[in-house]
Protein backbone atom coordinates (compact mmCIF):
# COMPACT_ATOMS: atom_id res chain seq x y z
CA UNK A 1 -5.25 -34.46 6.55
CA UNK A 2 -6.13 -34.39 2.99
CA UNK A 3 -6.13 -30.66 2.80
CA UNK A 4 -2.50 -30.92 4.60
CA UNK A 5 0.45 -29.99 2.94
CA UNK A 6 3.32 -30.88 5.17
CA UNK A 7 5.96 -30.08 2.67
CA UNK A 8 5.09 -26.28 3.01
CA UNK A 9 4.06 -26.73 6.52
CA UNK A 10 7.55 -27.29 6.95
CA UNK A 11 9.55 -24.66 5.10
CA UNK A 12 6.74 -21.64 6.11
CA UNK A 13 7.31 -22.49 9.34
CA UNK A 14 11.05 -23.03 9.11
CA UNK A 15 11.28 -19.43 6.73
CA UNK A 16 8.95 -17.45 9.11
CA UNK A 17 10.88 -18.34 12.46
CA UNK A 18 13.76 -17.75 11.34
CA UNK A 19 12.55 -14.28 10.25
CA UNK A 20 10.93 -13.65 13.89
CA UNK A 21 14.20 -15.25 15.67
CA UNK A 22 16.10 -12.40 14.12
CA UNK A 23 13.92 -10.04 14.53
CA UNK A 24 13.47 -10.78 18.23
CA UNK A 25 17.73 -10.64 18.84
CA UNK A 26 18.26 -7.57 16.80
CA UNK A 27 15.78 -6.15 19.08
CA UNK A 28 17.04 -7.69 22.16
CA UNK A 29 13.36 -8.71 23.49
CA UNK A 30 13.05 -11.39 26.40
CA UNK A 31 11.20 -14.50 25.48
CA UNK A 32 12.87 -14.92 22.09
CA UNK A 33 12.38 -19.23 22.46
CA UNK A 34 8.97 -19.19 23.72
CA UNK A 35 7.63 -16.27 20.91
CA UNK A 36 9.90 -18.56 17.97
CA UNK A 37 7.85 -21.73 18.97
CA UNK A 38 4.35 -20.00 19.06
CA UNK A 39 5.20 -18.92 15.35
CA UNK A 40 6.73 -22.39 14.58
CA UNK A 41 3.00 -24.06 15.67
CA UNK A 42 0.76 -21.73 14.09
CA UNK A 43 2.68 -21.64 10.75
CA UNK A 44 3.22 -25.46 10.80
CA UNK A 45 -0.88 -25.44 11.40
CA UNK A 46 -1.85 -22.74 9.14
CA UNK A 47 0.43 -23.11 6.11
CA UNK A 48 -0.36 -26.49 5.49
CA UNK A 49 -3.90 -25.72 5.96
CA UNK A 50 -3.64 -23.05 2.98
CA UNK A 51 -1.56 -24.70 1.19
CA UNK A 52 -3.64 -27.61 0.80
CA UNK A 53 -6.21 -25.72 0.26
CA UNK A 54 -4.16 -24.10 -2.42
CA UNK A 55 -2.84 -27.67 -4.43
CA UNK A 56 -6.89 -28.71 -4.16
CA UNK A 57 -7.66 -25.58 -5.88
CA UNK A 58 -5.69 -26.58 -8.90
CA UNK A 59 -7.88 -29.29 -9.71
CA UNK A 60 -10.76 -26.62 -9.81
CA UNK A 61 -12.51 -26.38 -14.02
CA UNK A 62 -12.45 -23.84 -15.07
CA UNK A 63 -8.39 -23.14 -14.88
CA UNK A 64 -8.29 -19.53 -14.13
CA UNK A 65 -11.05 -20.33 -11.38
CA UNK A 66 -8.29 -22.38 -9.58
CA UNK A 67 -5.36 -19.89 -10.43
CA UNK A 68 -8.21 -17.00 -8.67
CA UNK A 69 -8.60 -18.79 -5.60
CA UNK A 70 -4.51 -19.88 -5.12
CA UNK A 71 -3.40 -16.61 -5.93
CA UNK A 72 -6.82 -14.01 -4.04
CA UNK A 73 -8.84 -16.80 -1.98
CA UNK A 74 -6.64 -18.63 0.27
CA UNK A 75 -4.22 -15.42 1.09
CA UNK A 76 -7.45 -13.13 1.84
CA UNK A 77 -8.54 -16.14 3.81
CA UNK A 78 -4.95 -16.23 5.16
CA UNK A 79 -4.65 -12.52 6.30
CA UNK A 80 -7.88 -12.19 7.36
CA UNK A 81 -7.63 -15.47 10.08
CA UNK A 82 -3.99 -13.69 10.44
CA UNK A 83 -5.39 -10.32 11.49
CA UNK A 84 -8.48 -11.62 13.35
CA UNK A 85 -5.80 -13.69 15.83
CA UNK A 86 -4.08 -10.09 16.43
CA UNK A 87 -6.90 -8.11 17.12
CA UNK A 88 -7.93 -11.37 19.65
CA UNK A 89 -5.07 -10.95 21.30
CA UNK A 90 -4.41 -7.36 21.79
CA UNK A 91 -1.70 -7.32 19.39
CA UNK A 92 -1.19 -3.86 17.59
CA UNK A 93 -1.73 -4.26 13.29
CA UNK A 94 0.11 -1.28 11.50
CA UNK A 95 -1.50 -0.39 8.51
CA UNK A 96 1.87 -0.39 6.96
CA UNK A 97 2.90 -3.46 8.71
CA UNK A 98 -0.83 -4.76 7.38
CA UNK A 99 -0.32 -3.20 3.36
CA UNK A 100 3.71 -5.29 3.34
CA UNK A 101 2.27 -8.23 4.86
CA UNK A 102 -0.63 -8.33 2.32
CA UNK A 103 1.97 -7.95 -0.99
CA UNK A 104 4.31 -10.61 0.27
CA UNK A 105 1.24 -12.95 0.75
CA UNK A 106 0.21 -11.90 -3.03
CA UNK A 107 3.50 -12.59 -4.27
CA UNK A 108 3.97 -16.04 -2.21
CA UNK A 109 0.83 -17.05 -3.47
CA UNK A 110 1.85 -16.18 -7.19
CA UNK A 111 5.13 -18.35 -6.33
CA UNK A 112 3.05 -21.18 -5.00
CA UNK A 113 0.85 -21.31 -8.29
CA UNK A 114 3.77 -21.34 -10.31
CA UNK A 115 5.81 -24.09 -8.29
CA UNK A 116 2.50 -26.30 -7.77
CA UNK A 117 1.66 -25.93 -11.58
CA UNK A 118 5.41 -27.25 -12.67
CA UNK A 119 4.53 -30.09 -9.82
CA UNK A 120 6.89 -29.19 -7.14
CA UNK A 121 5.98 -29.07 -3.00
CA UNK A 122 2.59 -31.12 -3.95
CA UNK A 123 1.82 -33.95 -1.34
CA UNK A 124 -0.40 -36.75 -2.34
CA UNK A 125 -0.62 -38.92 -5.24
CA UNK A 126 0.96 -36.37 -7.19
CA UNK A 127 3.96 -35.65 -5.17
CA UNK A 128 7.62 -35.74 -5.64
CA UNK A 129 10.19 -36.20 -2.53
CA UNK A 130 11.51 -33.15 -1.05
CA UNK A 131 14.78 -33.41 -2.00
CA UNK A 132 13.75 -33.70 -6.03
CA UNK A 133 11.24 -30.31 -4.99
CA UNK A 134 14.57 -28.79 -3.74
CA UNK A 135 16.71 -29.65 -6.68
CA UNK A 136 14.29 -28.28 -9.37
CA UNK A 137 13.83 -24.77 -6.81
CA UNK A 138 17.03 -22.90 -9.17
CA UNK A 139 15.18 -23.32 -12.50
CA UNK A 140 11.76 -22.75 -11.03
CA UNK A 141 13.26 -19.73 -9.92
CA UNK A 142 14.36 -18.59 -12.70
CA UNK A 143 11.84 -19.01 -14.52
CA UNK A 144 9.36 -17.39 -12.24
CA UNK A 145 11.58 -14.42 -11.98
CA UNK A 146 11.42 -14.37 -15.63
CA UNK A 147 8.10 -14.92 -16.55
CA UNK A 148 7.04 -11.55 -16.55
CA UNK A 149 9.92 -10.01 -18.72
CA UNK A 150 9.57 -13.28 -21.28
CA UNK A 151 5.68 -12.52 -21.36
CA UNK A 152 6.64 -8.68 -22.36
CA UNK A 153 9.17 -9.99 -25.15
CA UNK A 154 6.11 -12.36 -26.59
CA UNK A 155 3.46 -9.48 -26.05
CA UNK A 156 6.32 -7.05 -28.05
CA UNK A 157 7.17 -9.56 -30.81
CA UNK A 158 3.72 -11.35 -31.61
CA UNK A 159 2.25 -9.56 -34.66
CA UNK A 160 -1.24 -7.81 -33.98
CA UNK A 161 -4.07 -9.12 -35.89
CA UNK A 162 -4.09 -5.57 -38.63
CA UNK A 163 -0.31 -6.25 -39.16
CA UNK A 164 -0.51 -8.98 -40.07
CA UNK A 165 -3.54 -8.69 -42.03
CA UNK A 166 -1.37 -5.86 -44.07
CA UNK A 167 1.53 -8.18 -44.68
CA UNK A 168 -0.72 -10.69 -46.52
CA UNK A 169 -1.54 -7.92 -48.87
């Protein structure tokens, strides 16, 4: 259980079957319940599997190595267990459906770095309570939705090395 993380468990499995739920009334298939709580076991399983495997990761020297395997590692690991279970089972696998599936994994997992890194939805000796993980979600937000655009303004506004090696002269 050390590679468990229950707090993600929780809110992938809460997230995704809602997402199927919906899905399964707007297209008014039978067996709605029974397809919801499938989805509700193997995310609570699987999740907290990857996302354990994920917070262990960023203990891993050197840093990037650890940012590598949260963000490529554990979601390749994720789709590919993900697609293997479909292809058991008979299910189709779009290529499209495959490609979306695949981004939102990459951008989950770019969430989950930057969340873990501030120290929020960690279990362990290093956790917070959920409800202080939940109060700090609006600025982690916000801030991951403006990383990129705050990177740009540094990358625009830090003098290059010849620059600044003019304005000394």
């Amino acid at each position: 259980m050390t590679c468990w993380n229950w707090k993600c468990a929780l809110l992938s499995a809460t997230a995704r079957s809602f997402v199927y739920l919906a899905a399964m009334v707007r297209t008014g298939a039978s067996g709605g319940f029974f397809v919801v709580m499938i989805e509700i076991l193997y995310v609570t399983l699987t999740a907290g599997v990857y996302a354990g495997l994920q917070q262990r990761a960023l203990e891993f020297r050197p840093r990037f190595l650890g940012s590598l395997t949260v963000v490529l590692a554990v979601p390749m690991l994720a789709q590919l267990f993900d697609w293997l279970a479909h292809r058991v089972v008979g299910a189709p696998v779009p290529p499209g459906a495959t490609v979306a599936v695949c981004g939102f994994a990459a951008l989950s997992a770019i969430f989950h770095l930057h969340v873990m890194r501030s120290g929020a939805f960690l279990t362990g000796h290093k956790s917070r309570n959920l409800r202080d993980d939940f109060r700090r979600m609006p600025r982690l937000i916000a801030a991951f939705v403006a990383a990129p655009v705050t990177g740009l303004v540094t990358l625009a506004t830090r003098p290059t090395s010849a620059a600044g090696s003019e304005a000394a002269l």
